[in-house]
N, C-alpha and C. Protein backbone atom coordinates (compact mmCIF):
# COMPACT_ATOMS: atom_id res chain seq x y z
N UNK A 1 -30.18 34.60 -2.95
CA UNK A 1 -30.48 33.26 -2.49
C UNK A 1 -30.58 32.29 -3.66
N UNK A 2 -31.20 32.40 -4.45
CA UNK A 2 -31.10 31.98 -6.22
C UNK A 2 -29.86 31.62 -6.33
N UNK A 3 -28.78 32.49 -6.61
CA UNK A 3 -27.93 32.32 -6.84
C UNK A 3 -27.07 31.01 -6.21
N UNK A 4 -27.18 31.33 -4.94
CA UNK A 4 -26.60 29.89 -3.79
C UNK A 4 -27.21 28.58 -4.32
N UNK A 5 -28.68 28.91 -4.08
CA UNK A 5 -28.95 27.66 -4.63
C UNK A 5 -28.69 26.79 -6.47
N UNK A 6 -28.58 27.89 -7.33
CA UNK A 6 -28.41 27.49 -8.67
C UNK A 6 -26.63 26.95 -8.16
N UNK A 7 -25.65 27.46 -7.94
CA UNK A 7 -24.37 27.06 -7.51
C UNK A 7 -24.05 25.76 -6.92
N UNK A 8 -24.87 25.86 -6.25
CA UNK A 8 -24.77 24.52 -5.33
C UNK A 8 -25.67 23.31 -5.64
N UNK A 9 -26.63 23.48 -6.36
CA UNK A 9 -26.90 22.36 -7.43
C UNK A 9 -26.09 21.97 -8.53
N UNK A 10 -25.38 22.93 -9.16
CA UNK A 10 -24.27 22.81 -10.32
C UNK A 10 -23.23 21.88 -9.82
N UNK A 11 -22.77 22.38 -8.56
CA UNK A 11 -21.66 21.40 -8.06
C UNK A 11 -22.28 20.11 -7.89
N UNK A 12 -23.13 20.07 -7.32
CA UNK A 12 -23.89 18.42 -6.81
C UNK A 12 -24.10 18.23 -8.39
N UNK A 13 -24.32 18.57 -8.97
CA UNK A 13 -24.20 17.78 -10.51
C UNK A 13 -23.05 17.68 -10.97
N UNK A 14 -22.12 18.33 -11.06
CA UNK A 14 -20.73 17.99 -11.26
C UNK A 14 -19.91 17.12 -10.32
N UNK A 15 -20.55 16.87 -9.27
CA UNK A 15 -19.39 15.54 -8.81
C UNK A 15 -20.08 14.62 -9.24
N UNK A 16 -21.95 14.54 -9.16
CA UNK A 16 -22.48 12.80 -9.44
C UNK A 16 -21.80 12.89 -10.80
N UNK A 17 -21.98 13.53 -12.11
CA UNK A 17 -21.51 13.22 -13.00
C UNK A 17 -19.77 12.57 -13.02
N UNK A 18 -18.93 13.04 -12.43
CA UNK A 18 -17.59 12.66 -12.48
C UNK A 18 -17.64 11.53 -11.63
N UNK A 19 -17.99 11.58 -10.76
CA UNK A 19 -17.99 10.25 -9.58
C UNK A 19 -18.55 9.07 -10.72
N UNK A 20 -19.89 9.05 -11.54
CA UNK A 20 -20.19 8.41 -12.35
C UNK A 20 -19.17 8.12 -13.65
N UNK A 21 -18.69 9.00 -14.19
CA UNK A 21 -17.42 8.64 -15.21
C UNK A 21 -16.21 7.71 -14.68
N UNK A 22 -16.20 7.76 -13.05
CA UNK A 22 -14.95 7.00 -12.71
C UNK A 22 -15.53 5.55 -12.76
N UNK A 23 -16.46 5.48 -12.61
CA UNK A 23 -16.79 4.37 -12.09
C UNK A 23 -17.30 3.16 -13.49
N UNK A 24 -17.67 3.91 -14.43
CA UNK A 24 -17.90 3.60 -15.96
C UNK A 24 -17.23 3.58 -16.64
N UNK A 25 -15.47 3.58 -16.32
CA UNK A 25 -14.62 3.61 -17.19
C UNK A 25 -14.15 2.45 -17.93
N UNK A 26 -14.13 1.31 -16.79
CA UNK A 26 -13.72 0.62 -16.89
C UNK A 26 -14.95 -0.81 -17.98
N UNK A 27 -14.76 -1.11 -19.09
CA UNK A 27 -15.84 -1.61 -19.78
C UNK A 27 -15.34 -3.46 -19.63
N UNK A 28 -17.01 -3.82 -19.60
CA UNK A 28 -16.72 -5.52 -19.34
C UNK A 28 -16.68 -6.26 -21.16
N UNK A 29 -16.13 -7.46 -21.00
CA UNK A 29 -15.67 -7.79 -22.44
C UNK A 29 -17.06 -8.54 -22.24
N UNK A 30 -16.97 -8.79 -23.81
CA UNK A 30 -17.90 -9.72 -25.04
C UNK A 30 -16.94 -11.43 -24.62
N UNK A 31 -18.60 -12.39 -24.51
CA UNK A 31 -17.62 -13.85 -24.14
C UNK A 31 -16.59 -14.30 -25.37
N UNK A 32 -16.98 -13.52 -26.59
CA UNK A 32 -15.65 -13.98 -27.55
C UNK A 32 -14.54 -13.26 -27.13
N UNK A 33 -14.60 -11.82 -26.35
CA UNK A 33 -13.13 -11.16 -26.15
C UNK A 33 -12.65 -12.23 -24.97
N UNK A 34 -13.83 -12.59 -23.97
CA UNK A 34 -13.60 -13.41 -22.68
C UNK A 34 -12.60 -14.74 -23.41
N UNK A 35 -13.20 -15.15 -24.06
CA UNK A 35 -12.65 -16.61 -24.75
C UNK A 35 -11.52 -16.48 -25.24
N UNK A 36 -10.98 -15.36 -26.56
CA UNK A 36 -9.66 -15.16 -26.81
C UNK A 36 -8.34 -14.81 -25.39
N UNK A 37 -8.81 -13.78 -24.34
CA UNK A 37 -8.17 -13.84 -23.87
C UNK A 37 -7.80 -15.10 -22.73
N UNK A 38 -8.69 -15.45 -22.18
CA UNK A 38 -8.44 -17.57 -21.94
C UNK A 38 -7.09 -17.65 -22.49
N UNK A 39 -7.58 -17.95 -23.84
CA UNK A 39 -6.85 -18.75 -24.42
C UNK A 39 -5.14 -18.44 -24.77
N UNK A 40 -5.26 -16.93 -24.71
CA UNK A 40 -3.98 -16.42 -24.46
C UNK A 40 -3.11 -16.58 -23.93
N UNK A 41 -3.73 -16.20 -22.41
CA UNK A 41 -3.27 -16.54 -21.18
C UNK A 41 -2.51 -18.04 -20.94
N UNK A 42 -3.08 -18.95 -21.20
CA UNK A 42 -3.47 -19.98 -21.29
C UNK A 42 -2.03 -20.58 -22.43
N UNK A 43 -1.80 -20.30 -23.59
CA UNK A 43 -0.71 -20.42 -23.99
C UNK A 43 0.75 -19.65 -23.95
N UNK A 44 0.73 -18.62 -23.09
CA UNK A 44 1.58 -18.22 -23.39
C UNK A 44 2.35 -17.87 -21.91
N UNK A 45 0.85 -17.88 -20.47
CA UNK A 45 1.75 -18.05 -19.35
C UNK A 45 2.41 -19.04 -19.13
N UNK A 46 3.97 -19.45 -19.20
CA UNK A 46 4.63 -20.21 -18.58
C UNK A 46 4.56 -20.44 -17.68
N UNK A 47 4.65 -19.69 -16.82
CA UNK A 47 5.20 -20.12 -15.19
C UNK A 47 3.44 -20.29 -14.43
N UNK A 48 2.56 -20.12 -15.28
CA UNK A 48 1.21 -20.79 -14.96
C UNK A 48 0.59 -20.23 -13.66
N UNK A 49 0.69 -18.66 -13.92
CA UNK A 49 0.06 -17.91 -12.62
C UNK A 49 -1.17 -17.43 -12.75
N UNK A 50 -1.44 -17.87 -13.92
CA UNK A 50 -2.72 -16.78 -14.70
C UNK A 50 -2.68 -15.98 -14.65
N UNK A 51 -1.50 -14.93 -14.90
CA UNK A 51 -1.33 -13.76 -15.90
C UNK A 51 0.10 -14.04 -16.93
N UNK A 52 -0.09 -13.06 -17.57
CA UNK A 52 0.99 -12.95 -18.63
C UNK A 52 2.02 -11.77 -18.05
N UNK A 53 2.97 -11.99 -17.66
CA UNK A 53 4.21 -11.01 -17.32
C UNK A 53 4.63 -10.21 -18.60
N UNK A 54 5.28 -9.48 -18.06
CA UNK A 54 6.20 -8.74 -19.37
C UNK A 54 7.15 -9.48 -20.47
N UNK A 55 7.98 -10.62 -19.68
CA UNK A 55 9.09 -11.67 -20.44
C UNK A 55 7.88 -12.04 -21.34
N UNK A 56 6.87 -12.99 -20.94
CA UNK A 56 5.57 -13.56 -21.72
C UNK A 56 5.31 -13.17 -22.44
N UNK A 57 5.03 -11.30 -22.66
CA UNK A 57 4.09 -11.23 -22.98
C UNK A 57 5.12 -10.97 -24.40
N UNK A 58 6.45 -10.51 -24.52
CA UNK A 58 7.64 -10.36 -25.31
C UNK A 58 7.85 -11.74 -26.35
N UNK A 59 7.32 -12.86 -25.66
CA UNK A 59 7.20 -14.04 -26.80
C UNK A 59 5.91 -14.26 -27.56
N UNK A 60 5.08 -13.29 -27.79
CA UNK A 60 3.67 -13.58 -28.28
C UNK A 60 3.97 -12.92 -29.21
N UNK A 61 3.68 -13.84 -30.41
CA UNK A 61 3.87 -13.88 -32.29
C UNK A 61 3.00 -12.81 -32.98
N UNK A 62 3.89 -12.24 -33.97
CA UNK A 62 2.59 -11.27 -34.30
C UNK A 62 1.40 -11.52 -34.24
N UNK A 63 0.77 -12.63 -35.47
CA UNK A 63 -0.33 -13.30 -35.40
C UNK A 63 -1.69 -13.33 -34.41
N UNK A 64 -1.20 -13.44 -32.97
CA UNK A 64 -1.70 -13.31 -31.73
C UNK A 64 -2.10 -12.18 -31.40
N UNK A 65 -0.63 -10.78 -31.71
CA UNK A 65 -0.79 -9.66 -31.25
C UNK A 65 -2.00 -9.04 -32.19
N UNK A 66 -2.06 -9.59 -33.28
CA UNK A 66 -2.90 -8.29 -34.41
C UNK A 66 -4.44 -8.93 -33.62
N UNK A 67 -4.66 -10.46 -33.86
CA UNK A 67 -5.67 -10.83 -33.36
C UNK A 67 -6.45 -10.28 -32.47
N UNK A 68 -5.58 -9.64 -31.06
CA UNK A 68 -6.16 -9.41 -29.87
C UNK A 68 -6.41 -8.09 -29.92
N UNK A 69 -5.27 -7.49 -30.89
CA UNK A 69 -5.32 -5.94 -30.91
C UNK A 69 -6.65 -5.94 -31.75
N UNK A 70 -6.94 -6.72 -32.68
CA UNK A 70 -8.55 -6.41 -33.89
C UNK A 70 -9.57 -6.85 -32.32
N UNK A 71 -9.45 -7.65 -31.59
CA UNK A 71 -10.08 -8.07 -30.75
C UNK A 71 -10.77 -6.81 -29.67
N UNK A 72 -9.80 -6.03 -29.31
CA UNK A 72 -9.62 -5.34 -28.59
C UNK A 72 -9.16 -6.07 -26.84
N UNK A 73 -8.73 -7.17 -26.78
CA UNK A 73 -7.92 -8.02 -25.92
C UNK A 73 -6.34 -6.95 -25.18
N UNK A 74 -6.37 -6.65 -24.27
CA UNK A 74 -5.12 -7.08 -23.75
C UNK A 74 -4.66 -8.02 -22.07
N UNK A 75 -3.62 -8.35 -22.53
CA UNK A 75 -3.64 -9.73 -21.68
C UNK A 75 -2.37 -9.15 -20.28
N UNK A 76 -1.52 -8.17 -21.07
CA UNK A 76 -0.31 -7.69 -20.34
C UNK A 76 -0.45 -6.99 -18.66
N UNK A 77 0.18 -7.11 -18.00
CA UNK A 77 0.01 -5.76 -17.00
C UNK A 77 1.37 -5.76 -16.15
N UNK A 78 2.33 -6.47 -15.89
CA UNK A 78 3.17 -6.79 -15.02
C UNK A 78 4.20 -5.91 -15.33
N UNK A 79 5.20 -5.64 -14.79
CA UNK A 79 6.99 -5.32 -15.39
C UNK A 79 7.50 -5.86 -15.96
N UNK A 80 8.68 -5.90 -16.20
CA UNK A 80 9.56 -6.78 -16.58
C UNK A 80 10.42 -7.30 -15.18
N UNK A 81 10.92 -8.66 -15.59
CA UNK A 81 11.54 -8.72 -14.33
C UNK A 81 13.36 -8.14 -14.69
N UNK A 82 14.01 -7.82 -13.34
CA UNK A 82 15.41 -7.05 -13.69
C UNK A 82 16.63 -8.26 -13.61
């Protein structure tokens, strides 16, 4: 009976723990990462959807890229269009 019960507490600790990792993965930015990426966005979407596409994101100058990359910023998520 021990046994069942040590087992079956193990599992109930192994899903809250993973259920908890999914859900913590995702981390919120610092208002200076908030602010650089603004401003990104902001110069470099053309077509003014508030995001940066793939074409977009292909015209952003090194300068920008090292910035956001030291930043830890990314602004990208779309395809390319065909």
């Amino acid at each position: 009976m021990k046994k069942l019960l040590v087992i079956a507490l193990g599992l109930l600790v192994a899903g809250t723990v993973s259920v908890n990792a999914a859900k913590g993965s995702k981390k919120s930015m610092t208002p200076e990462q908030q602010k650089l990426k603004t401003e990104m966005v902001e110069k470099y979407d053309a077509n003014k959807d508030g995001k940066v596409d793939a074409d977009e994101a292909a015209k952003i100058d090194r300068a920008d890229k090292k910035k956001m990359k030291e930043a830890g910023v990314t602004i990208t998520r779309g395809k390319k269009k065909k």
